[in-house]
N, C-alpha and C. Protein backbone atom coordinates (compact mmCIF):
# COMPACT_ATOMS: atom_id res chain seq x y z
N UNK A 1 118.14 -58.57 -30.77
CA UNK A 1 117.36 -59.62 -30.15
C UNK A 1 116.49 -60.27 -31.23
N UNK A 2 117.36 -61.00 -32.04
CA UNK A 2 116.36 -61.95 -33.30
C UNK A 2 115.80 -62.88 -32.68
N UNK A 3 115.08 -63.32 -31.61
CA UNK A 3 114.17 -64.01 -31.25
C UNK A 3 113.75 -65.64 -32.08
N UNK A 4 112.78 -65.80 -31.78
CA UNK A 4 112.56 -67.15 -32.25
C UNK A 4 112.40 -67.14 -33.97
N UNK A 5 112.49 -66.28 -34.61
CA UNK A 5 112.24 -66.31 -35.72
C UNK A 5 113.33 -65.67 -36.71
N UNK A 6 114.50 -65.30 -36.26
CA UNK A 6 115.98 -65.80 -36.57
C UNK A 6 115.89 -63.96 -36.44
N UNK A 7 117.23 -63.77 -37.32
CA UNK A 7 117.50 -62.26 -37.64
C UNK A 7 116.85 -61.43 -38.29
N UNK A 8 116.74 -60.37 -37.93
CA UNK A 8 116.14 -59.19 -38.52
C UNK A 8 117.19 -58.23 -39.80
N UNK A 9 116.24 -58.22 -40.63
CA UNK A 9 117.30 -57.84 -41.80
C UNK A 9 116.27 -56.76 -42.00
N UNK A 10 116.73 -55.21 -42.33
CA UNK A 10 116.57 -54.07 -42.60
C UNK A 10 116.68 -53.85 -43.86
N UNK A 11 115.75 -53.37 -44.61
CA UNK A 11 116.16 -52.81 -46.23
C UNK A 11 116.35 -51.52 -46.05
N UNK A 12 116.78 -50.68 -46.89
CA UNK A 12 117.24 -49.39 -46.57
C UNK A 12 115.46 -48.26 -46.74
N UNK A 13 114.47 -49.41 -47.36
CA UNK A 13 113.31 -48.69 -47.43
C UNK A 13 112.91 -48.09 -45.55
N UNK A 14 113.37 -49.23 -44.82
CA UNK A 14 112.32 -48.86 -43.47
C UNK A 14 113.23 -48.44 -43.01
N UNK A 15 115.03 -48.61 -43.28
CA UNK A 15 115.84 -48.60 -42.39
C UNK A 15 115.78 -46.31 -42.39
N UNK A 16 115.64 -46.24 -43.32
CA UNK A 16 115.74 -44.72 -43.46
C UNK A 16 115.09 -43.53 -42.45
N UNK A 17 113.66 -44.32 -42.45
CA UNK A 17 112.63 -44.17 -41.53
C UNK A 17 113.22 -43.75 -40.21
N UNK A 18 114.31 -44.45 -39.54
CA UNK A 18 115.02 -44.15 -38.22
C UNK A 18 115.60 -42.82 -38.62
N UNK A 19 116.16 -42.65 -39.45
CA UNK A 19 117.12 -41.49 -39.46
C UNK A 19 116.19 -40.24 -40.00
N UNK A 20 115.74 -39.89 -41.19
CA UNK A 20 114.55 -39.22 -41.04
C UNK A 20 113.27 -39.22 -40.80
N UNK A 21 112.36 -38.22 -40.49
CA UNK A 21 111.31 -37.96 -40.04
C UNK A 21 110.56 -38.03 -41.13
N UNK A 22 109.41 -39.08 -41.42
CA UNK A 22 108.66 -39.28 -42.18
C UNK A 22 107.91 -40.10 -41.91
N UNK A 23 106.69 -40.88 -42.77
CA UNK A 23 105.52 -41.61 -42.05
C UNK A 23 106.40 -42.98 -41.36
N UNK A 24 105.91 -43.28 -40.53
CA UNK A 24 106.12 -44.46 -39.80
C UNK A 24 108.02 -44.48 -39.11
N UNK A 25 107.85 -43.12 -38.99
CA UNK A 25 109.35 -43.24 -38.35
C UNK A 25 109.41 -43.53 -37.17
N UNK A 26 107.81 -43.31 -36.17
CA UNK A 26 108.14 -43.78 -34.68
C UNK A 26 107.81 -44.74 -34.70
N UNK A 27 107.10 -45.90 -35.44
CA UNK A 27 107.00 -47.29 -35.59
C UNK A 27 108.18 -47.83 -35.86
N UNK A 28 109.31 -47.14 -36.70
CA UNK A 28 110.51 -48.15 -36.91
C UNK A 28 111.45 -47.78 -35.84
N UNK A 29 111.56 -46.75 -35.43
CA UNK A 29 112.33 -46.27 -34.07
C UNK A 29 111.88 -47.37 -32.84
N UNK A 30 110.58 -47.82 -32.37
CA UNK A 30 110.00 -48.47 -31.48
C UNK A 30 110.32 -49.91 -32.08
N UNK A 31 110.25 -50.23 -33.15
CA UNK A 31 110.59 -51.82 -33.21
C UNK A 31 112.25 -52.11 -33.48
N UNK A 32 113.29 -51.38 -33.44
CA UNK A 32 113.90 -51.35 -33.23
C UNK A 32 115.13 -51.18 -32.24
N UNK A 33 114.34 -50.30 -31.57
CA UNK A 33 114.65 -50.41 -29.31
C UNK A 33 113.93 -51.71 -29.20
N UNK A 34 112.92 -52.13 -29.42
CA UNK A 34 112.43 -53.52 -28.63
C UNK A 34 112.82 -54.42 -29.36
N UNK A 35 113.17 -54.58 -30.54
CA UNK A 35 113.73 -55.94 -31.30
C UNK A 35 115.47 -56.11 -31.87
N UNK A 36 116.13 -54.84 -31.18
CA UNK A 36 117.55 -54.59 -31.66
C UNK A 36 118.80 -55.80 -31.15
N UNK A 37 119.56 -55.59 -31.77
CA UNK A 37 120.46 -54.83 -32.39
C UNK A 37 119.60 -55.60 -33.74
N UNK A 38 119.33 -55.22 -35.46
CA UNK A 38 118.98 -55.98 -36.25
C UNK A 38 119.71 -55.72 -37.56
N UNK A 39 119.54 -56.71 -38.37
CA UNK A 39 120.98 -56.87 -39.15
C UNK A 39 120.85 -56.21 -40.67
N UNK A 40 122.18 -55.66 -40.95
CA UNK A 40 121.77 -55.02 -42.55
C UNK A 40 123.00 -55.53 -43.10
N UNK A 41 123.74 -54.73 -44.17
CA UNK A 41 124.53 -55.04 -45.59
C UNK A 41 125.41 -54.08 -45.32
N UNK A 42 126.35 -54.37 -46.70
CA UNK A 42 127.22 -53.41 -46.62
C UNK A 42 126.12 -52.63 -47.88
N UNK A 43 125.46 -53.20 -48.16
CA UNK A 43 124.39 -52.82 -49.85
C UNK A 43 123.44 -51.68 -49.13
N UNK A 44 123.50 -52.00 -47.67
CA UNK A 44 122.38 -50.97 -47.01
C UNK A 44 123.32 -49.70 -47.03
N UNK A 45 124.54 -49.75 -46.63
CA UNK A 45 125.46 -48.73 -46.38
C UNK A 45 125.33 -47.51 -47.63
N UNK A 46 125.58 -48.11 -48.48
CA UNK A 46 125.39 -47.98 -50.09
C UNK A 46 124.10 -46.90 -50.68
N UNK A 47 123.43 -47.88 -50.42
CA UNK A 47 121.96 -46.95 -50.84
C UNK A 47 121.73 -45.73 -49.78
N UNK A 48 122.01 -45.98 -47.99
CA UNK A 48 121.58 -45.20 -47.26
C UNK A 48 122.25 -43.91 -47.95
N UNK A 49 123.47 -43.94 -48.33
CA UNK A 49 124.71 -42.86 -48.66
C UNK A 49 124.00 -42.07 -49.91
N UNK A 50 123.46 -42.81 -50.82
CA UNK A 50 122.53 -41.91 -51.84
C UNK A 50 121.15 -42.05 -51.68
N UNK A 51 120.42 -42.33 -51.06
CA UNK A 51 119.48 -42.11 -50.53
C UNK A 51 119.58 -40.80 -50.13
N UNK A 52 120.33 -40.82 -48.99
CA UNK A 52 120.72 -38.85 -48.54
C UNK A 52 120.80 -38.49 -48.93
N UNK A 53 121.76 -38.27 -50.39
CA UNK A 53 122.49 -37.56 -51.55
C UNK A 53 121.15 -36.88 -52.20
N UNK A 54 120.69 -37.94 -52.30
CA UNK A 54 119.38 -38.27 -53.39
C UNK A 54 118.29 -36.91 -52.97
N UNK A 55 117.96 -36.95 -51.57
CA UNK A 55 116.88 -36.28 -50.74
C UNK A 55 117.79 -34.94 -50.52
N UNK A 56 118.69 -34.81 -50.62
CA UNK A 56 119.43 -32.97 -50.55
C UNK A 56 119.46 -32.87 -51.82
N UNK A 57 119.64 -33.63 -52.80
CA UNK A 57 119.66 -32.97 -54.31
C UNK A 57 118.02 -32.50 -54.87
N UNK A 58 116.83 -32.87 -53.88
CA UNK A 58 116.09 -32.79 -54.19
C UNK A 58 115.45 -31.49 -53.04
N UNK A 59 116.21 -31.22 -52.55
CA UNK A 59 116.05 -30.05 -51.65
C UNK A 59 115.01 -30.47 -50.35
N UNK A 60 114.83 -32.17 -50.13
CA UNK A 60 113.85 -32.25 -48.93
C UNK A 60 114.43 -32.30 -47.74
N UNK A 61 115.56 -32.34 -48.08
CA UNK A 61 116.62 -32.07 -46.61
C UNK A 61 118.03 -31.04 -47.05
N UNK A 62 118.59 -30.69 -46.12
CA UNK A 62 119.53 -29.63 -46.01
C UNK A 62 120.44 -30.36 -45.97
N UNK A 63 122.24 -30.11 -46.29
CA UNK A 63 123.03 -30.51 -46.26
C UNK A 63 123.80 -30.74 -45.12
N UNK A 64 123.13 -29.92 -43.83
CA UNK A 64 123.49 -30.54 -42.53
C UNK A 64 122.89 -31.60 -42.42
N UNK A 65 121.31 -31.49 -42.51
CA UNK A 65 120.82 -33.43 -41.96
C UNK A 65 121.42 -34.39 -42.62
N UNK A 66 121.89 -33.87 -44.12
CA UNK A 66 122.43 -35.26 -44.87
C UNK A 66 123.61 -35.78 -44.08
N UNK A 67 123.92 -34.92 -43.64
CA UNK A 67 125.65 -34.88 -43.42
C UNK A 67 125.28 -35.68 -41.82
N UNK A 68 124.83 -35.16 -40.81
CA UNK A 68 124.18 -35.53 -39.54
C UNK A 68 123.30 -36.99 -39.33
N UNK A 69 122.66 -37.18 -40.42
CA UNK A 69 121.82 -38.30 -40.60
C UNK A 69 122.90 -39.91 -40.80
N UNK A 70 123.75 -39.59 -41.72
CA UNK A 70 124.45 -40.57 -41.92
C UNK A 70 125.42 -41.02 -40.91
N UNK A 71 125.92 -39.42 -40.26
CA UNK A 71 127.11 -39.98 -39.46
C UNK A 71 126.52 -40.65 -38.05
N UNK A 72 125.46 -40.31 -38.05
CA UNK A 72 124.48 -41.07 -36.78
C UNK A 72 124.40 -42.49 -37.40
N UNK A 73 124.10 -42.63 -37.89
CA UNK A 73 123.66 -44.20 -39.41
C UNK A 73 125.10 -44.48 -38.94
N UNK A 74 126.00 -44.02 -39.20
CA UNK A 74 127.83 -44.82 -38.63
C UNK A 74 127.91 -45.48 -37.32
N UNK A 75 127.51 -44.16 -36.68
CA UNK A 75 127.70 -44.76 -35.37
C UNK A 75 126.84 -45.67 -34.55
N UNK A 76 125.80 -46.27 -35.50
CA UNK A 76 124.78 -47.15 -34.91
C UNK A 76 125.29 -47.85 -35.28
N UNK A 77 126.22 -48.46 -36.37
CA UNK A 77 126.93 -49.98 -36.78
C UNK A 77 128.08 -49.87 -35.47
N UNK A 78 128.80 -48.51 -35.84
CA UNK A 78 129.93 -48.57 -34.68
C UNK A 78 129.47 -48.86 -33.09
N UNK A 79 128.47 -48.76 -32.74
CA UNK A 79 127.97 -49.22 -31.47
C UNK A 79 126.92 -50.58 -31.22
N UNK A 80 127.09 -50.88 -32.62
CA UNK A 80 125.99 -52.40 -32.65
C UNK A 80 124.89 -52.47 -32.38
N UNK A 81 123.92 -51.36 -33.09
CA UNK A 81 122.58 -50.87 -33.28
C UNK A 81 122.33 -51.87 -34.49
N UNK A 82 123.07 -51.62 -35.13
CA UNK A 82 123.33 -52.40 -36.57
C UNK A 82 124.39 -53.17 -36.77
N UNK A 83 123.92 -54.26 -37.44
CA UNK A 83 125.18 -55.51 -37.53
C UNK A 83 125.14 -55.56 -38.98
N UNK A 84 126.74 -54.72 -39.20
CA UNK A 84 126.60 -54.97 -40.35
C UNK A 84 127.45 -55.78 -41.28
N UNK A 85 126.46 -56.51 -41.92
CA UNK A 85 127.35 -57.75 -43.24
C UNK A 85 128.34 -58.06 -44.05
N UNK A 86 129.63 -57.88 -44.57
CA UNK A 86 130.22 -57.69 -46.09
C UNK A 86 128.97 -58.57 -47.13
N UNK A 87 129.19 -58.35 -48.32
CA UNK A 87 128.92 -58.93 -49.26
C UNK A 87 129.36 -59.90 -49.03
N UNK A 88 128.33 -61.72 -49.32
CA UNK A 88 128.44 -63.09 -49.34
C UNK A 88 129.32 -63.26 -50.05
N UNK A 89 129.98 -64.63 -50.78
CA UNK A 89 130.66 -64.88 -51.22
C UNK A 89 128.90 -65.30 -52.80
N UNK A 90 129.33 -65.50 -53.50
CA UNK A 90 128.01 -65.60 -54.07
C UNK A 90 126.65 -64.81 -54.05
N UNK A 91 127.01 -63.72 -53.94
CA UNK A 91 126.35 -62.62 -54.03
C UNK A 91 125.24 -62.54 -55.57
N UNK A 92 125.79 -62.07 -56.29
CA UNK A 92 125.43 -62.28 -57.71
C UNK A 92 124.90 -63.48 -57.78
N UNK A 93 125.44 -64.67 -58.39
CA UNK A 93 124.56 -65.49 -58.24
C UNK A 93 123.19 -66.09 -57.30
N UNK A 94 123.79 -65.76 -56.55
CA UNK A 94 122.12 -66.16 -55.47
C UNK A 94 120.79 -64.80 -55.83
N UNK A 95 121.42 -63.88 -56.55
CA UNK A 95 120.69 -62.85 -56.69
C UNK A 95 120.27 -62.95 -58.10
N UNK A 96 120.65 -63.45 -59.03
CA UNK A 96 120.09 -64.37 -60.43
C UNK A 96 119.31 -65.06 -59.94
N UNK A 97 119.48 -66.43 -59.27
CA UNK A 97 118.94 -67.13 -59.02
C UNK A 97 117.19 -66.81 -58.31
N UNK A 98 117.16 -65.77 -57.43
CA UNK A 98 116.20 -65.26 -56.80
C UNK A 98 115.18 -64.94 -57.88
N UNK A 99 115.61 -64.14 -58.81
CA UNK A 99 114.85 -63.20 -60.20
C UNK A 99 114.28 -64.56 -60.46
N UNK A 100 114.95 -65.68 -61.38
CA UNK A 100 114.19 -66.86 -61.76
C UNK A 100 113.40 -67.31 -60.26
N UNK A 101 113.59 -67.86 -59.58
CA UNK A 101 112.53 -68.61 -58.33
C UNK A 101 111.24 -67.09 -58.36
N UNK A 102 111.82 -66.04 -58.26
CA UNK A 102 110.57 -65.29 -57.89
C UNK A 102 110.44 -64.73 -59.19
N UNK A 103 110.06 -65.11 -60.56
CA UNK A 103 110.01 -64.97 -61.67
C UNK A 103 108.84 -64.00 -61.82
N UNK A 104 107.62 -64.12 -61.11
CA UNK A 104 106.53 -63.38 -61.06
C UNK A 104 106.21 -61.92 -59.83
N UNK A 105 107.18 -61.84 -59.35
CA UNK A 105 107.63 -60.24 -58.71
C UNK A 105 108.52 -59.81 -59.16
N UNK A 106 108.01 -58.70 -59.69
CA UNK A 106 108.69 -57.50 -59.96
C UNK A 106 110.42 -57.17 -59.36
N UNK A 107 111.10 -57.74 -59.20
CA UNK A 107 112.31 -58.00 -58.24
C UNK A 107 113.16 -57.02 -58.99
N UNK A 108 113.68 -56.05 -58.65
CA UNK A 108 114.84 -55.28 -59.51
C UNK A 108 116.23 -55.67 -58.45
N UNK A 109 117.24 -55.41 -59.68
CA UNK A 109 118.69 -55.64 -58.87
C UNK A 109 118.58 -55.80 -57.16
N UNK A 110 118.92 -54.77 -56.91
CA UNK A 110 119.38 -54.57 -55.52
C UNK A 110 118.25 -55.17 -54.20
N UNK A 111 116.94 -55.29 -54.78
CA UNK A 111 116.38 -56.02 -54.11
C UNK A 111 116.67 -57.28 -53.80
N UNK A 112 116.83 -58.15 -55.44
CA UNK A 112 117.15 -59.47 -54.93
C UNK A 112 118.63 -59.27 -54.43
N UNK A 113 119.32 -58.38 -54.49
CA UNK A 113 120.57 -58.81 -53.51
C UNK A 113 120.36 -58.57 -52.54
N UNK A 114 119.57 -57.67 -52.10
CA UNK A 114 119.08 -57.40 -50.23
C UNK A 114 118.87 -58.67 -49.58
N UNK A 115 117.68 -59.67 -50.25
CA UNK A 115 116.94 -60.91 -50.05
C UNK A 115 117.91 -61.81 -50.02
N UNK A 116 119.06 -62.06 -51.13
CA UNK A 116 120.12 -62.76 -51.01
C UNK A 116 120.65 -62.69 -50.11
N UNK A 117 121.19 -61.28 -49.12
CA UNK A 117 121.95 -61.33 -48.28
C UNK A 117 121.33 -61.68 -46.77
N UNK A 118 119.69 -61.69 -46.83
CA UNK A 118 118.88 -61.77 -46.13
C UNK A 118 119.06 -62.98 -45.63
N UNK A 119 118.80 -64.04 -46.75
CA UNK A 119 118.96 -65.46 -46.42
C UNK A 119 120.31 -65.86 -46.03
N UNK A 120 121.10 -64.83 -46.08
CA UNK A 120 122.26 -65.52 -45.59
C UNK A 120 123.01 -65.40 -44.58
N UNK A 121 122.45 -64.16 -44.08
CA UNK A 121 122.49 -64.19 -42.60
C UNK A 121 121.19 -65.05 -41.87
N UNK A 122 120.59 -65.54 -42.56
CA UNK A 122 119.79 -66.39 -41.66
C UNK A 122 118.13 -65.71 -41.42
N UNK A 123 118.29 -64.67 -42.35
CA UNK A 123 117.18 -63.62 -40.85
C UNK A 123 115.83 -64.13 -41.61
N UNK A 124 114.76 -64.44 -40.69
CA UNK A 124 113.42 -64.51 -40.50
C UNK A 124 112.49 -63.66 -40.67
N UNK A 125 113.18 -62.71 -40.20
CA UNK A 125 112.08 -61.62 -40.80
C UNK A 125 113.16 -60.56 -41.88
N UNK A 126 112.22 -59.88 -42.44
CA UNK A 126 112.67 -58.97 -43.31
C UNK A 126 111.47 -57.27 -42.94
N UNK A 127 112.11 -56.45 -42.71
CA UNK A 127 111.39 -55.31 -42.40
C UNK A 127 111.98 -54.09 -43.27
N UNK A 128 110.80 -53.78 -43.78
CA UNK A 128 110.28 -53.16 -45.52
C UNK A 128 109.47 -52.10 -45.26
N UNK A 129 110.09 -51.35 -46.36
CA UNK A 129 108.51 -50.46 -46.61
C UNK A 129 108.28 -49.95 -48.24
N UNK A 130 108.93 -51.04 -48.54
CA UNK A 130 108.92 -51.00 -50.23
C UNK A 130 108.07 -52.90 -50.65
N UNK A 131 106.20 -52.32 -51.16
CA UNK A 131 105.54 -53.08 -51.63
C UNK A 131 106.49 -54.51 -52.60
N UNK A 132 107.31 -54.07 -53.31
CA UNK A 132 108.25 -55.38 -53.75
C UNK A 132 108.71 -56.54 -53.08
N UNK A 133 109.47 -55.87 -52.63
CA UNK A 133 110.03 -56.44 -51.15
C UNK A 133 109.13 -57.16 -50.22
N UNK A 134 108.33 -56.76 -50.49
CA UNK A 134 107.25 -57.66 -49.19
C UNK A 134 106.47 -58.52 -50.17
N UNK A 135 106.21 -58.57 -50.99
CA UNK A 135 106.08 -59.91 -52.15
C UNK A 135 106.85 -60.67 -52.12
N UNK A 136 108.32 -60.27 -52.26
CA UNK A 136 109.51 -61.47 -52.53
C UNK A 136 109.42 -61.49 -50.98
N UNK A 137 109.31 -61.12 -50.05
CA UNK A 137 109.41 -61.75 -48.74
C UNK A 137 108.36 -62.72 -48.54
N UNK A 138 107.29 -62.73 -48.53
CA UNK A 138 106.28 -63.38 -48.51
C UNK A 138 106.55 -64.88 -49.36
N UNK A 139 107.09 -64.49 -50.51
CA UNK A 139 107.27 -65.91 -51.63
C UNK A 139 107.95 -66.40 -51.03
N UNK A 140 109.15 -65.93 -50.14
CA UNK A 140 110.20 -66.73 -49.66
C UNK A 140 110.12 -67.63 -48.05
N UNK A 141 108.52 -67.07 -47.40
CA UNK A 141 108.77 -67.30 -46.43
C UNK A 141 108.73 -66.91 -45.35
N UNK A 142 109.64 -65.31 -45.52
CA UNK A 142 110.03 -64.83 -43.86
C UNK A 142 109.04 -63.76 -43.78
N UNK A 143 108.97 -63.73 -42.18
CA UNK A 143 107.63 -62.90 -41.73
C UNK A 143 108.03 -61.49 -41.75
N UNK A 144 107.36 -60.70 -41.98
CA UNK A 144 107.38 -59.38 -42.47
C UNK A 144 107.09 -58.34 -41.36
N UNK A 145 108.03 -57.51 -41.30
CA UNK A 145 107.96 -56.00 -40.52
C UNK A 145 107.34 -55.01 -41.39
N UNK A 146 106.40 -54.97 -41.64
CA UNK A 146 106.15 -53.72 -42.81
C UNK A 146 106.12 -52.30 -42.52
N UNK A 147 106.32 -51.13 -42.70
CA UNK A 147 106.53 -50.00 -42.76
C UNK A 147 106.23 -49.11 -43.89
């Protein structure tokens, strides 16, 4: 339900938040039943997958939640919790292009491709819980879910 202010695009910072238990996980669980289905990447797919990796290699989760966490993360695209994107055609470039326009944030790779893919599904808001990200959202415009 992207509402008057177009689609909701998920970075994998807040999107994680749903799947494990950590600060502001019942804030992103709750804006997500009331503002769903909202839209991510195939780039979200990506990071969520080592993100997990990342958090069992570091022993803050067990290799069942990794394993449990994601395949739940599947079946929310497979049931249209999540709408999820391929890569644009112009991917890369619109993601160069971003680094120069937002020349003065801190923008690393995969952010400006998040933002790239952001704008190209259209979405209005962007919902974050990575301080970067909500700079280049702000420069660009779209109203912010923060987390």
């Amino acid at each position: 339900m992207a509402g008057e202010l177009g689609a909701i695009y998920f970075d994998t910072s807040a999107l994680a938040k749903w799947y494990l238990n950590e600060e502001s996980s019942e804030a992103v669980e709750a804006y997500i039943q009331e503002n769903g289905p909202v839209e991510i990447s195939d780039l979200t797919v990506i990071e969520m997958r080592c993100l997990l990796a990342r958090r069992r290699r570091e022993r803050s989760i067990g290799p069942e939640l990794e394993a449990e966490a994601f395949a739940t993360f599947q079946d929310d695209i497979r049931h249209g919790a999540l709408v999820c994107h391929p890569f644009p055609d112009g991917l890369a470039a619109g993601a160069v292009n971003l680094m120069a326009v937002l020349a003065d944030v801190p923008l690393r790779t995969l952010d400006a491709m998040h933002l790239t893919i952001a704008r190209d599904v259209q979405a209005g808001v962007l919902a974050t819980a990575d301080h970067v990200m909500m700079a280049a959202g702000r420069a660009l415009g779209l109203s912010l879910a923060e987390f």
